[in-house]
Protein backbone atom coordinates (compact mmCIF):
# COMPACT_ATOMS: atom_id res chain seq x y z
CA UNK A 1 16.38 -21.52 26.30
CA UNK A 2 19.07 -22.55 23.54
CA UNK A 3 18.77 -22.03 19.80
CA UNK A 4 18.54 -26.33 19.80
CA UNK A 5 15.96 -26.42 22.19
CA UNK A 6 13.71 -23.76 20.28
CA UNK A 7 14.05 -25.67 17.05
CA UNK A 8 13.18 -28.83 18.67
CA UNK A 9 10.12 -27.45 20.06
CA UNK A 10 8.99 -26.23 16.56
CA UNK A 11 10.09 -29.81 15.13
CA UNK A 12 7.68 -31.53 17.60
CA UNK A 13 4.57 -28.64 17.05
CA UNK A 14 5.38 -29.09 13.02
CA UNK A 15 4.98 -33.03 13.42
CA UNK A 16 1.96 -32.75 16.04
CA UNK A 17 0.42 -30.81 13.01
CA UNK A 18 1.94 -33.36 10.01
CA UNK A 19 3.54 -30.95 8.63
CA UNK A 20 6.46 -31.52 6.67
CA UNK A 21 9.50 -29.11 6.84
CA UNK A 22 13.01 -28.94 5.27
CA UNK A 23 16.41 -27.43 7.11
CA UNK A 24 18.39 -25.96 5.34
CA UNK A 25 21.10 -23.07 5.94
CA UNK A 26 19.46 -22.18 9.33
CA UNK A 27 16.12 -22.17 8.50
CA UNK A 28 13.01 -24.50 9.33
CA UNK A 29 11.38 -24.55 6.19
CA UNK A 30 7.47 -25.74 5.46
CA UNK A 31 4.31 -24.15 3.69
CA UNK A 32 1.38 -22.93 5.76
CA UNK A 33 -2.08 -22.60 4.30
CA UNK A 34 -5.35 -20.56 5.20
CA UNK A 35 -8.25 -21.88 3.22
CA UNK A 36 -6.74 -21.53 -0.70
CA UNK A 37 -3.84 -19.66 0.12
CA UNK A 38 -0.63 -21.21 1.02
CA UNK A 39 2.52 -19.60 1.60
CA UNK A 40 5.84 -20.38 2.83
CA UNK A 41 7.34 -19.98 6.36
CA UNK A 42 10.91 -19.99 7.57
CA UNK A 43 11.98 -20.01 11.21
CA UNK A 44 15.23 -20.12 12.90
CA UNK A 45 16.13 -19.16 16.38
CA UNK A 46 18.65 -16.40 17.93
CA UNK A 47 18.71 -13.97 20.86
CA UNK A 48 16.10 -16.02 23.24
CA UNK A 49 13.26 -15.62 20.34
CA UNK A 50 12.16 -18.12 17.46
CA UNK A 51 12.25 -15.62 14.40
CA UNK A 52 9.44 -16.17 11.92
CA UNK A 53 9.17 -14.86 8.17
CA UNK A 54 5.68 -15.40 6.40
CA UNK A 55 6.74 -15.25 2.11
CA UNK A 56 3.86 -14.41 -0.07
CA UNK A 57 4.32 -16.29 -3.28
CA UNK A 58 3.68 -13.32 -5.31
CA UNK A 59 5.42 -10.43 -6.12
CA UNK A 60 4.43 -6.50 -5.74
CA UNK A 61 3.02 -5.46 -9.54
CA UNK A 62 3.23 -2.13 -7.87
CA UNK A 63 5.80 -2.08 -5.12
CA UNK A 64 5.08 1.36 -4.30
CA UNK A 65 1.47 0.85 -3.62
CA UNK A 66 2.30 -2.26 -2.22
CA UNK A 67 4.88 -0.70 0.42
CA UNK A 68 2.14 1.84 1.24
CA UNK A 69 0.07 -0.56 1.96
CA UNK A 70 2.52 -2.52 4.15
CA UNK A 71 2.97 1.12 6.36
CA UNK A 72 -0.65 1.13 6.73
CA UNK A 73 -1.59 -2.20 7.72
CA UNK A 74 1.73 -2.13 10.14
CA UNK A 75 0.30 0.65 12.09
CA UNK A 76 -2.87 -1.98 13.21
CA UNK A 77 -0.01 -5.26 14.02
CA UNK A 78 0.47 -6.11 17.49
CA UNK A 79 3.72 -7.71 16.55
CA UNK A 80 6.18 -8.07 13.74
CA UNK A 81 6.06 -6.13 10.47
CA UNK A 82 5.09 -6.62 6.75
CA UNK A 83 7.84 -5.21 4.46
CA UNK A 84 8.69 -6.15 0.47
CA UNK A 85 11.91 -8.55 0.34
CA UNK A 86 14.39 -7.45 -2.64
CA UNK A 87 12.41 -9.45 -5.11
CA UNK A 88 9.36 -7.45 -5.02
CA UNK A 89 7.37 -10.50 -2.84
CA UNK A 90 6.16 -9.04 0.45
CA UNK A 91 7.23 -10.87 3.70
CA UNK A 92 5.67 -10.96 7.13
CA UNK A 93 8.05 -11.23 9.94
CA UNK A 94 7.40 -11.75 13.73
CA UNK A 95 9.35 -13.36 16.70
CA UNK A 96 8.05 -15.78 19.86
CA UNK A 97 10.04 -14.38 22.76
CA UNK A 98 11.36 -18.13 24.09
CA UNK A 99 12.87 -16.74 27.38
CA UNK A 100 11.81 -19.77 29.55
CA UNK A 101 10.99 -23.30 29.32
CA UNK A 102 7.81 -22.86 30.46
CA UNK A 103 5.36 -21.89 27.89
CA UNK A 104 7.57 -21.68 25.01
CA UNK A 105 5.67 -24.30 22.94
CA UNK A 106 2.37 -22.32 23.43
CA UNK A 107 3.95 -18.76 22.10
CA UNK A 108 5.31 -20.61 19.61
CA UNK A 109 2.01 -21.81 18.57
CA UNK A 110 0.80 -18.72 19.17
CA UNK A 111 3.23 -16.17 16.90
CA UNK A 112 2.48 -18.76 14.06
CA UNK A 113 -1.10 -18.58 14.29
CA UNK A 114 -0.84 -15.09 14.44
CA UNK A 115 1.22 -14.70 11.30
CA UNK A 116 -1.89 -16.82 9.12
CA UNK A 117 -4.14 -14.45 10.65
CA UNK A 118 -1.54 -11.52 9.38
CA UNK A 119 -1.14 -12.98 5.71
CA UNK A 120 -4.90 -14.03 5.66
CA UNK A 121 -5.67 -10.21 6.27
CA UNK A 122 -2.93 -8.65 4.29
CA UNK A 123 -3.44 -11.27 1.28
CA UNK A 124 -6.31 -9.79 -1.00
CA UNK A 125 -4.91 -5.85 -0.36
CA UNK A 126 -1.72 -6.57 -1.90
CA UNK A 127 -1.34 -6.42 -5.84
CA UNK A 128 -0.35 -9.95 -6.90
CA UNK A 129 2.29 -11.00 -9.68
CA UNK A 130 2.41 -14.94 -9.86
CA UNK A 131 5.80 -16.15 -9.14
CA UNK A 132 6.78 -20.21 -8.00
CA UNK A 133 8.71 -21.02 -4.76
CA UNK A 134 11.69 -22.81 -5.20
């Protein structure tokens, strides 16, 4: 499965869902939400897998604690990894391996639901700092 292909299976999951997204340099854009939280997701495809980064819209007030926190709660993922992007916000990443046809929609589906589930967890053990998406 092509790059195109993955991204047009994500297209047609995001409108099944009416979701609205945004493309922009690489990236399929859109916010995700889990009861009052909402966060932003960006996805783009490479290497046979549909990579997909979880941003928390808050910054570390502690990135120390916060990166401690990331090492232990990593220890307990099945797949992907929480780490703190340069601005201080942490970031969930994880990949749906797309290497057939068949199926691909449903791991897509599935590495997205599994990222809420991540965030969800991880939300309320992070220490929050406010800060807007662009």
């Amino acid at each position: 499965m092509d790059e195109n292909d993955a991204m047009r299976l994500l297209r047609a999951l995001l409108e099944e869902k009416g979701a609205e997204w945004t493309e922009q340099g690489g990236y399929l854009r859109f916010r995700s939400r889990s009861g009052a939280m909402l966060w932003e997701t960006a996805c783009r495809a490479g290497d046979g897998a549909l990579l997909i980064y979880g941003r928390f819209p808050f910054r570390a007030a502690d990135p120390e604690r916060a990166r401690r926190i990331c090492g232990e709660l990593n220890r307990h993922l099945v797949r992907g990894a929480l780490y703190l992007a340069e601005d201080g916000s942490p970031v969930y990443r994880c990949r749906a391996e797309l290497d057939d046809v068949y199926g691909a929609k449903e791991r897509i589906a599935a590495a997205l639901q599994y990222e809420a589930q991540v965030i969800a967890y991880a939300w309320g053990r992070l220490n929050q700092e406010p800060i807007k998406f662009k």
